[in-house]
Protein backbone atom coordinates (compact mmCIF):
# COMPACT_ATOMS: atom_id res chain seq x y z
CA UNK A 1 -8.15 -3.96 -30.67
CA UNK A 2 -5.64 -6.11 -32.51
CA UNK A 3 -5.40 -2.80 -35.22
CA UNK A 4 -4.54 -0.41 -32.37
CA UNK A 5 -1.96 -2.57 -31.09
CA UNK A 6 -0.47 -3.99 -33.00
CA UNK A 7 -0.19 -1.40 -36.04
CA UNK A 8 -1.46 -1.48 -39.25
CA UNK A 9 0.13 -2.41 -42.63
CA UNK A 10 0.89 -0.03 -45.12
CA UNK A 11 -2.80 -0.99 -46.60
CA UNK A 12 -4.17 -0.36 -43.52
CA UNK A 13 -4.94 -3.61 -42.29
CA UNK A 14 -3.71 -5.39 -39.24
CA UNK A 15 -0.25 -6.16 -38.84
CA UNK A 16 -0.46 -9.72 -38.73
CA UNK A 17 2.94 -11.08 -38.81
CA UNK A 18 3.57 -9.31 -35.28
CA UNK A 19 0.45 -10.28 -33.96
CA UNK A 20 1.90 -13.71 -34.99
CA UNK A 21 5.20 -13.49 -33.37
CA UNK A 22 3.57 -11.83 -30.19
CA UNK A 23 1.57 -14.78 -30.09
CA UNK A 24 3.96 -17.38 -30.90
CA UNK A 25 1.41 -18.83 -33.64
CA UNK A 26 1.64 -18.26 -37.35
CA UNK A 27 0.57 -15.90 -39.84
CA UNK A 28 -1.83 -18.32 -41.03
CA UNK A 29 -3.72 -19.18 -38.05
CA UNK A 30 -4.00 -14.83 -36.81
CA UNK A 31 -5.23 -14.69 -40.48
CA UNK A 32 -8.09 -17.34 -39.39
CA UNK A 33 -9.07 -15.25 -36.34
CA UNK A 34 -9.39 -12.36 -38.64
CA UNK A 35 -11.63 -14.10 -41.32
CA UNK A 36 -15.40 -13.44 -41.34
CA UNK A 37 -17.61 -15.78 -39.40
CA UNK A 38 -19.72 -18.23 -41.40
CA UNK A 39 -22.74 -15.49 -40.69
CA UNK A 40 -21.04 -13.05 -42.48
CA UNK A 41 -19.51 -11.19 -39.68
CA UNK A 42 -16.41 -9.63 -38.67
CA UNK A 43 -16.20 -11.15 -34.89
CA UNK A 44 -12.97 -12.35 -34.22
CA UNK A 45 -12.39 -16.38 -34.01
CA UNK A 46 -9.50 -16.29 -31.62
CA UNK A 47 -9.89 -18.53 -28.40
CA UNK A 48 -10.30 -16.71 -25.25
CA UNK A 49 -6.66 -18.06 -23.85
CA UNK A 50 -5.02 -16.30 -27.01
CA UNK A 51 -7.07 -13.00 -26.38
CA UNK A 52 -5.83 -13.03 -22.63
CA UNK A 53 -2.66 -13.66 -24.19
CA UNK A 54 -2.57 -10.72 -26.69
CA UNK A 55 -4.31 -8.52 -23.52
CA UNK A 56 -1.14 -9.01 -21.38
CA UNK A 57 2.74 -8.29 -21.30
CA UNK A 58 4.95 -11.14 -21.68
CA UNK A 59 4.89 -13.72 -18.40
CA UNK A 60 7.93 -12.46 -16.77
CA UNK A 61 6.76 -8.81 -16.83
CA UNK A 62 3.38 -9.80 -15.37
CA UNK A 63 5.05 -11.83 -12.70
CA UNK A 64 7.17 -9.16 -11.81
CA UNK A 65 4.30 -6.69 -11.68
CA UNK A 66 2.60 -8.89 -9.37
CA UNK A 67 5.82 -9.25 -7.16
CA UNK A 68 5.70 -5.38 -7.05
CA UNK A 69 2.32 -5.34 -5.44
CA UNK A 70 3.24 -8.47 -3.01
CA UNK A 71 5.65 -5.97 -2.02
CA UNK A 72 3.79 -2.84 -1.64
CA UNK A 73 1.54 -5.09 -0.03
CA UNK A 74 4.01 -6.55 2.66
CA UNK A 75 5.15 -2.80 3.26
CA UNK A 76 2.22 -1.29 4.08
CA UNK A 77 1.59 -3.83 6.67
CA UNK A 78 4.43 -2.76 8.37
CA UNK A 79 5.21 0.93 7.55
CA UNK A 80 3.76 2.25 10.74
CA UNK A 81 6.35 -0.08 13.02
CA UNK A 82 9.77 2.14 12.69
CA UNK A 83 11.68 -0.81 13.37
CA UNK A 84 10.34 -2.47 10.04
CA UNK A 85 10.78 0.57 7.80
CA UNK A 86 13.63 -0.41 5.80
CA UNK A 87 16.39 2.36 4.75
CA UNK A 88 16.01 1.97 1.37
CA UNK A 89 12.66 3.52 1.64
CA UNK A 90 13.71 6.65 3.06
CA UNK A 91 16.41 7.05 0.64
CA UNK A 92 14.53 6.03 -2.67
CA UNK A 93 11.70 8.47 -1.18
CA UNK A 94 9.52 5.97 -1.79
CA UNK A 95 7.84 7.21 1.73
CA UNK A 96 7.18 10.08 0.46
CA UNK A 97 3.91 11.49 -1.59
CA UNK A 98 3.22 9.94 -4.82
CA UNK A 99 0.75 10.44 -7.38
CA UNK A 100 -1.48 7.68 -9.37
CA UNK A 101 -3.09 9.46 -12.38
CA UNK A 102 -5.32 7.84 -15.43
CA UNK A 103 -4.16 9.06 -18.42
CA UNK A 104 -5.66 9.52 -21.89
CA UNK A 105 -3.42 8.79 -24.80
CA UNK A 106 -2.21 10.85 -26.92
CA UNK A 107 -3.45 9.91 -30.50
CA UNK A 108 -4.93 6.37 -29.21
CA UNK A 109 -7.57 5.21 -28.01
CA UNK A 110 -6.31 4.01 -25.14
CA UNK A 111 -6.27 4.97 -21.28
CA UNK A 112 -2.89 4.53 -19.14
CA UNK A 113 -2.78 4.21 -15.32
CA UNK A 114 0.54 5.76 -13.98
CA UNK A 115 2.56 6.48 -10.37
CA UNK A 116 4.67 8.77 -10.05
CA UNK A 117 6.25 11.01 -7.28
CA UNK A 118 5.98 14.46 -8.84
CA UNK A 119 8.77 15.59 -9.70
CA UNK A 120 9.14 18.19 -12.66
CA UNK A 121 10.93 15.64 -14.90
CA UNK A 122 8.30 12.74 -14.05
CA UNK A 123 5.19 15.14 -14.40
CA UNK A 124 6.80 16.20 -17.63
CA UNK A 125 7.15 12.74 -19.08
CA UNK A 126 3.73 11.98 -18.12
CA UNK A 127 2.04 15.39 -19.72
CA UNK A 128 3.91 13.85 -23.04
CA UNK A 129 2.41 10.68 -22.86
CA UNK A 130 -1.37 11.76 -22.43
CA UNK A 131 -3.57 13.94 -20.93
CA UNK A 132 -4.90 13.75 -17.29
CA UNK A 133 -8.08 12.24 -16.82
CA UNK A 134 -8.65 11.85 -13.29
CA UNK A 135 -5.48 11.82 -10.42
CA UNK A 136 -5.23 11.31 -6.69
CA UNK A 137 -2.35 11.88 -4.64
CA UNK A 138 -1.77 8.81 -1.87
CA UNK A 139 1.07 8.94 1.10
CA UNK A 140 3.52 6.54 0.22
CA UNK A 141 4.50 5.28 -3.10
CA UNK A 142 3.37 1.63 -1.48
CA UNK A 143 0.16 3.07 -1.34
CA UNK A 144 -0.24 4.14 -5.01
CA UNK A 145 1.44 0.60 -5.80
CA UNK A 146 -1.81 -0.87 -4.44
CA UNK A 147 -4.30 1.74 -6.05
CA UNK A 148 -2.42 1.28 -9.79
CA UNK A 149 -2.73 -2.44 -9.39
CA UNK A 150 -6.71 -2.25 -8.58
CA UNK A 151 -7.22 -0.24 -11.58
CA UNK A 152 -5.81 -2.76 -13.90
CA UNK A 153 -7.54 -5.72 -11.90
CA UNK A 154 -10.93 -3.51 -12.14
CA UNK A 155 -9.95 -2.75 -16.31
CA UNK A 156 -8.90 -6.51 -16.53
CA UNK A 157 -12.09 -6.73 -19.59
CA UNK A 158 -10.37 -4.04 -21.58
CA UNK A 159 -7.08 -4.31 -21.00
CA UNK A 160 -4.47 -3.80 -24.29
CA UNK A 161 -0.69 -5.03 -24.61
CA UNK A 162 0.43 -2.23 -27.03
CA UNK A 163 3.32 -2.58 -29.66
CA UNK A 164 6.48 -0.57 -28.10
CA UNK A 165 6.59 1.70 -31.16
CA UNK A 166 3.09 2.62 -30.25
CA UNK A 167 3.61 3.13 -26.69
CA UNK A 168 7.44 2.95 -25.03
CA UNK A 169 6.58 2.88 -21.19
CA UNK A 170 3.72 1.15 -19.24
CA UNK A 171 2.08 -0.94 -21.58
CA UNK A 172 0.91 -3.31 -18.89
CA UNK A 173 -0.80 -0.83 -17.25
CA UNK A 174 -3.42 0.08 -20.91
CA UNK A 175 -6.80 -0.55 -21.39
CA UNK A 176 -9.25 0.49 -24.28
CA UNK A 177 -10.88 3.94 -23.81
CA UNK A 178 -14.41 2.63 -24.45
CA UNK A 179 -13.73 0.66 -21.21
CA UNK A 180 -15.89 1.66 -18.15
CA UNK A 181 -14.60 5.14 -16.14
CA UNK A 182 -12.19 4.44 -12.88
CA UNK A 183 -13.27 7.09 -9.87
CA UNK A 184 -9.74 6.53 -8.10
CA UNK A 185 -11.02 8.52 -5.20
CA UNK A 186 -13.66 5.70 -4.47
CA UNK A 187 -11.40 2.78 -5.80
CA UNK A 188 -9.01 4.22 -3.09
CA UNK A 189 -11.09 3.94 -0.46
CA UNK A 190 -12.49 0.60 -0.55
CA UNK A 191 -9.75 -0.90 -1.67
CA UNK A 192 -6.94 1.10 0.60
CA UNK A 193 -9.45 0.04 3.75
CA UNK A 194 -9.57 -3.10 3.19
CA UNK A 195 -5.95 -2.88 2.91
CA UNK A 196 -5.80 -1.41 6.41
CA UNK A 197 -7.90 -3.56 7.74
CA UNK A 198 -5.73 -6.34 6.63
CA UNK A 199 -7.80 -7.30 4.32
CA UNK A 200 -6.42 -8.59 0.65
CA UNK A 201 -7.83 -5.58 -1.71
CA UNK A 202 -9.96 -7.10 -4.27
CA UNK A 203 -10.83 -5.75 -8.03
């Protein structure tokens, strides 16, 4: 995981001085997660608060993720009230359709969850990034909000914080490819019931 993401040296071994600074530890102590076990084997040696570290964005991206799906929470709650449906909304198009697709990677081995609302330039951005594995088109772009944030919750196991030279947009939103297939049809409706119901959607 830590090769994919992080990039390899020019030797082909894991870049460990950005690992390092990702981290905030040093070079020395990503060099003892790396070292063989006393068994003789390559499992890694890093605590399970530094791999939840490495798995994630930095803390102010994650909070503002979650902020975003607070949000899309507290909108859909009140979307079908007129009186609540704020301008901006309308204007952003934000009520309009928008899509949530899983995409694979170009050249990684990784698997991307993205929302966007269709248009030629987005859908073109998102053909360069990866390949479409699976897609569902929701009403509002509150709604795909919702679904994109169950996928990750769901993928929380697998997730991967990629380098930006390795991936530019969305890298809170990665998990491995070996991680376990998403159906976002049926993710969509248990979790977008539950969200109707007033329920608080759940991974």
């Amino acid at each position: 995981m830590l090769l994919d993401c992080y990039g390899p040296t020019p030797r082909g071994a894991v870049d460990v001085a950005t690992v390092a600074h990702y981290a905030g530890v040093s070079s020395s102590t990503v060099r003892r997660w790396l070292a063989k076990s006393p068994d003789g084997s390559h499992r890694m040696a890093i605590p399970k608060h530094r791999l939840r570290q490495l798995q994630r964005g930095p803390a102010e991206v994650e909070r503002r993720n979650a902020q975003q799906y607070e949000h899309a929470l507290t909108a859909l709650a009140s979307i079908e009230d007129e009186n609540s449906v704020l301008p901006v909304w309308r204007e952003q198009g934000w009520l309009d359709q928008h899509t949530v697709a899983i995409l694979a990677i170009h050249q990684r081995p990784w698997r991307q969850v993205t929302v966007t609302n269709g248009t030629r330039r987005a859908l073109g951005e998102v053909h360069r990034r990866g390949a479409t594995v699976d897609h569902l088109v929701l009403p509002t772009r509150f709604h795909a909000q919702v679904l994109a944030h169950a996928v990750m919750v769901r993928q929380q196991a697998w997730r991967v914080h990629p380098v930006t030279h390795l991936l530019a947009t969305g890298r809170t939103q990665v998990w491995m490819a070996d991680g376990p297939d998403v159906d976002l049809a049926a993710l969509s409706a248990t979790v977008l019931s539950r969200t109707a119901a007033g329920g608080v959607p759940a991974g």
